[in-house]
Protein backbone atom coordinates (compact mmCIF):
# COMPACT_ATOMS: atom_id res chain seq x y z
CA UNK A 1 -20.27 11.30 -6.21
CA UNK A 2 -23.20 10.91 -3.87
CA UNK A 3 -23.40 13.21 -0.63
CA UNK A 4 -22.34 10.92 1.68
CA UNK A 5 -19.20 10.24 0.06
CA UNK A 6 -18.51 14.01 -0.61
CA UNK A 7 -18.84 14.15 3.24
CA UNK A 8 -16.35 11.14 3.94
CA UNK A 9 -13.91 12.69 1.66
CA UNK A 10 -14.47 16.24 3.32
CA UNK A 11 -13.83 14.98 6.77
CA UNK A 12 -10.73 12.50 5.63
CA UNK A 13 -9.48 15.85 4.34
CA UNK A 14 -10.08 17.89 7.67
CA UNK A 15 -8.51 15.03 9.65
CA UNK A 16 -5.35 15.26 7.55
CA UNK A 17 -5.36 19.04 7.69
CA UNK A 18 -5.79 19.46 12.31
CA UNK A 19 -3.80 15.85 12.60
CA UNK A 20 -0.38 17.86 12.97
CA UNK A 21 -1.58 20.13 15.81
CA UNK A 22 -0.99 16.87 17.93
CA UNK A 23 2.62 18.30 18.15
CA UNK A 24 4.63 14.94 16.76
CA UNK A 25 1.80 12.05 17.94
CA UNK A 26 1.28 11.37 14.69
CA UNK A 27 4.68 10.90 13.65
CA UNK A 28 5.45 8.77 16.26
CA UNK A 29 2.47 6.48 15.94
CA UNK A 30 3.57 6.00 12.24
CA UNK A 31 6.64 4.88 12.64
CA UNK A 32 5.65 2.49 15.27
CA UNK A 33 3.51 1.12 13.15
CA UNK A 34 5.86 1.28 9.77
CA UNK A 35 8.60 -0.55 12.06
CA UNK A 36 6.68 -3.77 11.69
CA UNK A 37 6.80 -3.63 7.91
CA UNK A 38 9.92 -1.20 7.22
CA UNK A 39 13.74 -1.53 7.42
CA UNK A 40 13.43 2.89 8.45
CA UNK A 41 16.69 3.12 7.36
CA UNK A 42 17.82 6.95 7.24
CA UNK A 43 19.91 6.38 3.91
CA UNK A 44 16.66 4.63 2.03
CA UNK A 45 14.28 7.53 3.67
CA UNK A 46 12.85 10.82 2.49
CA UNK A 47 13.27 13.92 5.21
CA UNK A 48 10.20 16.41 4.67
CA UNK A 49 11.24 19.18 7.08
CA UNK A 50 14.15 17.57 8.86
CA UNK A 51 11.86 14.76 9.69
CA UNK A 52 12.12 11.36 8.17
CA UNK A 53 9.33 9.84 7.02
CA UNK A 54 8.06 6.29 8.52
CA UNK A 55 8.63 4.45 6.27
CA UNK A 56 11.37 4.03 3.74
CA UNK A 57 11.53 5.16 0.17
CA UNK A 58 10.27 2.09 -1.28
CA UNK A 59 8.04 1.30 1.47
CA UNK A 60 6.09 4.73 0.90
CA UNK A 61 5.85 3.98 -2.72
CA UNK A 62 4.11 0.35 -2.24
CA UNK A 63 1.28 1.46 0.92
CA UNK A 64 0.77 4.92 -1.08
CA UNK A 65 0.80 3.26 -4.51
CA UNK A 66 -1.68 0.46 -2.87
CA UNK A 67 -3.61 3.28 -1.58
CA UNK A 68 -3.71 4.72 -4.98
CA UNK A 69 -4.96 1.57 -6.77
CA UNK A 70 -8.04 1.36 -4.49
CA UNK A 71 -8.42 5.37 -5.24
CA UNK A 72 -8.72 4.33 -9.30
CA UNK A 73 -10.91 1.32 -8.84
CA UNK A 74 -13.63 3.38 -6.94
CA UNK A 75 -13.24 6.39 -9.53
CA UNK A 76 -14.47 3.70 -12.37
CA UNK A 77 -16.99 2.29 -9.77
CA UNK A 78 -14.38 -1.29 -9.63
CA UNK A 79 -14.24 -1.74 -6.11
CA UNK A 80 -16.20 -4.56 -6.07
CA UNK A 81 -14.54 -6.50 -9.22
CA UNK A 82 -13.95 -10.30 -8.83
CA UNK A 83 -11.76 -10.84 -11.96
CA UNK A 84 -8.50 -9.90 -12.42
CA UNK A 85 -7.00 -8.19 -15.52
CA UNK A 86 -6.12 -9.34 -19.11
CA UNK A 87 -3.36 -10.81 -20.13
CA UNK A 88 -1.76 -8.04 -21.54
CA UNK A 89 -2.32 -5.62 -18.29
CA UNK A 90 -1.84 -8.61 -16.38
CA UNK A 91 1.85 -9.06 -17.87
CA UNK A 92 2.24 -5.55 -17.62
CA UNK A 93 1.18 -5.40 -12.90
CA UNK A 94 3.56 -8.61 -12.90
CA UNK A 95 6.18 -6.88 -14.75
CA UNK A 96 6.35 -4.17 -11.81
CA UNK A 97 6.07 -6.27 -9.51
CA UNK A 98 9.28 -7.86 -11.00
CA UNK A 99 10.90 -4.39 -11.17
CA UNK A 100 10.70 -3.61 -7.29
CA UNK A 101 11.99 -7.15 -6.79
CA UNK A 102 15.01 -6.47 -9.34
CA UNK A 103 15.82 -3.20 -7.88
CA UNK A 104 15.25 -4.23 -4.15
CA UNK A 105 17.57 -6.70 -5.02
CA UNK A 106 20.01 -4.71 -6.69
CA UNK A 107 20.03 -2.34 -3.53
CA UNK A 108 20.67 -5.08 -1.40
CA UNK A 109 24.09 -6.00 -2.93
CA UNK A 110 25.21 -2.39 -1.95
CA UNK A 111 25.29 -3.86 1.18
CA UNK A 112 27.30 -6.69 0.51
CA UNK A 113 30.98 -6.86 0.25
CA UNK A 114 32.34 -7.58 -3.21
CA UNK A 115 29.24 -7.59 -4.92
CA UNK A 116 28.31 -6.79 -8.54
CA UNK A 117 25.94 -3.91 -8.89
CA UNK A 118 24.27 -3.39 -12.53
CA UNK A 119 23.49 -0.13 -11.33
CA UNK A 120 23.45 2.61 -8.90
CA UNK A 121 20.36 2.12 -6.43
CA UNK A 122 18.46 5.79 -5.66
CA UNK A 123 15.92 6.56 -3.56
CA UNK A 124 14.07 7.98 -6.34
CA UNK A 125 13.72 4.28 -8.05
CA UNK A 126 12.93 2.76 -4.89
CA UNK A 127 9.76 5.11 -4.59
CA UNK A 128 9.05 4.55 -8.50
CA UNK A 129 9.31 0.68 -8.24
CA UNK A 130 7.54 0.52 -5.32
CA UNK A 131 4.61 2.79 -5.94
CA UNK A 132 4.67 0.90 -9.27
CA UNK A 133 3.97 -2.23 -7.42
CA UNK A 134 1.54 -1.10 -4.97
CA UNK A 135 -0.82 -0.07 -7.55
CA UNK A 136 -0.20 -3.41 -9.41
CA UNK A 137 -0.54 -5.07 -5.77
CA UNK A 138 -4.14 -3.57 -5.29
CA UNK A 139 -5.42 -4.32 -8.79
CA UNK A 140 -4.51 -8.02 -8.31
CA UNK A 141 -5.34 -8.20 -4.57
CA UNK A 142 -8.81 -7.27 -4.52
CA UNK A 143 -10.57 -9.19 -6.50
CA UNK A 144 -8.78 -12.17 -4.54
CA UNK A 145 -10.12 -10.19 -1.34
CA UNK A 146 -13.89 -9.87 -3.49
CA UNK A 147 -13.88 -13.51 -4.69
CA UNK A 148 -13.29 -14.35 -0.67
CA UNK A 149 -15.93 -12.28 0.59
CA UNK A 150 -19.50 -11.48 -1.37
CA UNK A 151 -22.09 -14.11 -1.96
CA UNK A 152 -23.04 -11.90 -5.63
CA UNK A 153 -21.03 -12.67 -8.47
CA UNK A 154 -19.75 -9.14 -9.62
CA UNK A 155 -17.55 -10.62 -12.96
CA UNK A 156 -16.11 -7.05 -13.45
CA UNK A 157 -12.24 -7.19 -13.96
CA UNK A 158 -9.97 -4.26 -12.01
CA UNK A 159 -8.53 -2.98 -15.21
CA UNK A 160 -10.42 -3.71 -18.06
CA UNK A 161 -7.58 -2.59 -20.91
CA UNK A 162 -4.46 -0.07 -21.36
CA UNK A 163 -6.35 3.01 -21.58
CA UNK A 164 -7.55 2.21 -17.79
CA UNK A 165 -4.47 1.15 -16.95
CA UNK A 166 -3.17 4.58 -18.16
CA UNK A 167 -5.48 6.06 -15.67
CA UNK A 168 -3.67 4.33 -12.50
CA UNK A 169 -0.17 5.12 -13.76
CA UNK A 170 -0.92 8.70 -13.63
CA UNK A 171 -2.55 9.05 -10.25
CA UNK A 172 0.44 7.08 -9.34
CA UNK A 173 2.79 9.59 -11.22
CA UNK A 174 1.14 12.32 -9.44
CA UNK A 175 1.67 10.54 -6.00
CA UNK A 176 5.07 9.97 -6.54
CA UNK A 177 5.67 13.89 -7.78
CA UNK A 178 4.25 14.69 -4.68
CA UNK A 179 6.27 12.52 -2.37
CA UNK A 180 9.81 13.62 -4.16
CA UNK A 181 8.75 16.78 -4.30
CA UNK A 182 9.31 16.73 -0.02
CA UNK A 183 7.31 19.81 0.34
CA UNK A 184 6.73 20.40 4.40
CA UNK A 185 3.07 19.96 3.66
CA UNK A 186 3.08 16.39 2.63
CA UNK A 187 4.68 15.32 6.00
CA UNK A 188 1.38 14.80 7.70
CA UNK A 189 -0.79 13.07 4.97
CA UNK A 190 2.41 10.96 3.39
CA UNK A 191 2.80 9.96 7.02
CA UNK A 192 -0.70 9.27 7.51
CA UNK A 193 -2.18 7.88 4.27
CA UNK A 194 1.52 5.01 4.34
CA UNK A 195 -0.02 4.20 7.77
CA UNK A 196 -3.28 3.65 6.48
CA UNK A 197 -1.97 2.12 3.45
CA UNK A 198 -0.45 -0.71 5.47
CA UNK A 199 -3.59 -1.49 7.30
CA UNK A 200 -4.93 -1.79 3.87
CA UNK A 201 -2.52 -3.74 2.28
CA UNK A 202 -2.21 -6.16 4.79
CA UNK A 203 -5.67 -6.06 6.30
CA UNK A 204 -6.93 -7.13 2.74
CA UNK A 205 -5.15 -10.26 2.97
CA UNK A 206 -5.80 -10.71 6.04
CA UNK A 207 -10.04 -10.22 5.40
CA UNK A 208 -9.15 -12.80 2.63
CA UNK A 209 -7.25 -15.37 4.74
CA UNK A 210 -10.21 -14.99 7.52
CA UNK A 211 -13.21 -16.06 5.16
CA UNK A 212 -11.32 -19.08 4.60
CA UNK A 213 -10.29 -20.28 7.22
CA UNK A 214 -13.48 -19.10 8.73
CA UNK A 215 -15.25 -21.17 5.95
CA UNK A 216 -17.11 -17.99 5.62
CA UNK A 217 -16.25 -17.51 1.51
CA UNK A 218 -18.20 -16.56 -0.73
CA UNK A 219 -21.70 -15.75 1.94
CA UNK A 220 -21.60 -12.10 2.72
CA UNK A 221 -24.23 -10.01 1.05
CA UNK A 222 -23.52 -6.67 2.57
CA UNK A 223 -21.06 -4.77 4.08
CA UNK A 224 -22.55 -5.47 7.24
CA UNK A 225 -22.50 -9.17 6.80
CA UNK A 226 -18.99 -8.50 6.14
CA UNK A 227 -17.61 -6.19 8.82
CA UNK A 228 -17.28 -9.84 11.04
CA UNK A 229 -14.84 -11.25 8.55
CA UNK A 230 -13.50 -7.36 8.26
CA UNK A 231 -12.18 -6.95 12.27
CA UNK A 232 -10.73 -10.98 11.60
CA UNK A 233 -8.83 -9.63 9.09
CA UNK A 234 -7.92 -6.89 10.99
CA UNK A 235 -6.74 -8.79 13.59
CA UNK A 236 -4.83 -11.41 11.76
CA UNK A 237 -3.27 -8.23 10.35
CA UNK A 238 -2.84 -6.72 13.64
CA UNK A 239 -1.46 -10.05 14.97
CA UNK A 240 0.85 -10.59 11.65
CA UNK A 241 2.15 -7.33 12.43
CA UNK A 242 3.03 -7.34 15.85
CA UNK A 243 5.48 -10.65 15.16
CA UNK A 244 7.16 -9.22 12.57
CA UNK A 245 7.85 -6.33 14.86
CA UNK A 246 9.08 -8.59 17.51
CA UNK A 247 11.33 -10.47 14.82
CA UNK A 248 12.68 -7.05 13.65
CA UNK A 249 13.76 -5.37 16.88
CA UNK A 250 15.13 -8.73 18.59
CA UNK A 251 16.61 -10.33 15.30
CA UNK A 252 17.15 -7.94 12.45
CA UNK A 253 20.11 -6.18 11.16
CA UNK A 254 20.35 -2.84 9.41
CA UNK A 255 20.11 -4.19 6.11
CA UNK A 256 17.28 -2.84 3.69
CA UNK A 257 16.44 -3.20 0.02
């Protein structure tokens, strides 16, 4: 890893480290921003500390889990691949997706009278499934968001086979250890890192959905060319996020998956 990135990674760290002396800003902020994307429900939550996190069980384990897919990809230098997987890795992302869908929906009917459960939904599955996804998400979302955006034709797939694949389920597993485990230390950076995992999530589409409609696909050859089509994203994201919001506090009910 070159020096600059050693320094990135040194100050991310620091940041996450002097973040909590802000005496509960952080917090707050979080769940502001999780409430546009996340039910919050107490019973679907972890509590690190008597404090729940922002978002909900599942929700932590698809923004980490995304988080975590773009943490593989630049540890086998993949950040910038256009292609996605092959078919066998690629049946084995859509099968997790299919999981947290199966389980979401399963957790729904716990909320419905009279309905048949096949089995009984846990917090602990909801963060599996949905860090499960998230990784899967990432994997199959960026080289959409790579295809959108660079003029050079990087035809490098995300996951190349199951032994790299291996590699992303166990930084995942390790995430996921780490979130259950509800130490009082994770509070800050779980809180943190979701937050920044739903920018990223969304903001990826979003970057995506800008070059098109921009009619900007396919041009940029540097990051700088790119940064334009970046803040679009970012605010099609931002935009995205603030109506769901809206929809949630005036329309919603306290139903989550």
């Amino acid at each position: 890893m070159s020096r600059r990135r050693w320094a990135i990674v040194a100050g991310l760290f620091v940041v996450l480290i002097l973040l909590p002396l802000s005496d509960g800003a952080v917090l707050t902020g979080a769940r502001g921003v999780s409430f546009t994307v996340c039910s919050q429900l107490p019973s679907h939550s972890f509590f690190v500390d008597g404090q729940q996190l922002p978002l909900c069980a599942r929700c932590t384990g698809i923004y980490l889990g995304f988080l975590a897919g773009l943490a593989g990809m630049a540890l086998l230098g993949k950040l910038g691949a256009r292609l996605w997987p092959p078919r066998t890795v690629m049946a084995i992302l859509l099968l997790s997706l299919a999981a947290m869908v199966g389980d979401g929906f399963n957790s729904l009917t716990s909320s419905l009278p009279e309905a048949v459960q096949v089995y009984e939904p846990t917090n602990l599955l909801r963060l599996i499934t949905g860090i499960a996804a998230g990784t899967s998400l990432a994997l199959l979302e960026i080289p959409l968001l790579n295809g959108a955006l660079w003029a050079k034709r990087d035809m490098t797939e995300s996951v190349s086979d199951l032994s790299e694949l291996l590699g992303f389920v166990i930084i995942a597993a390790l995430v996921a250890v780490l979130v259950y485990s509800k130490n009082s230390l994770i509070l800050y950076p779980v809180a943190i890192l979701g937050t920044i995992g739903v920018f990223a999530t969304i903001g990826s589409a979003g970057t995506a959905l800008a070059a098109t409609l921009l009619r900007r696909e396919r041009q940029a050859n540097s990051f700088r060319e790119a940064i334009p089509l970046f803040v679009a994203g970012l605010g099609l994201s931002m935009v995205a996020m603030a109506a769901l919001g809206a929809l949630r506090y005036y329309f919603s009910v306290p139903v989550g998956i």
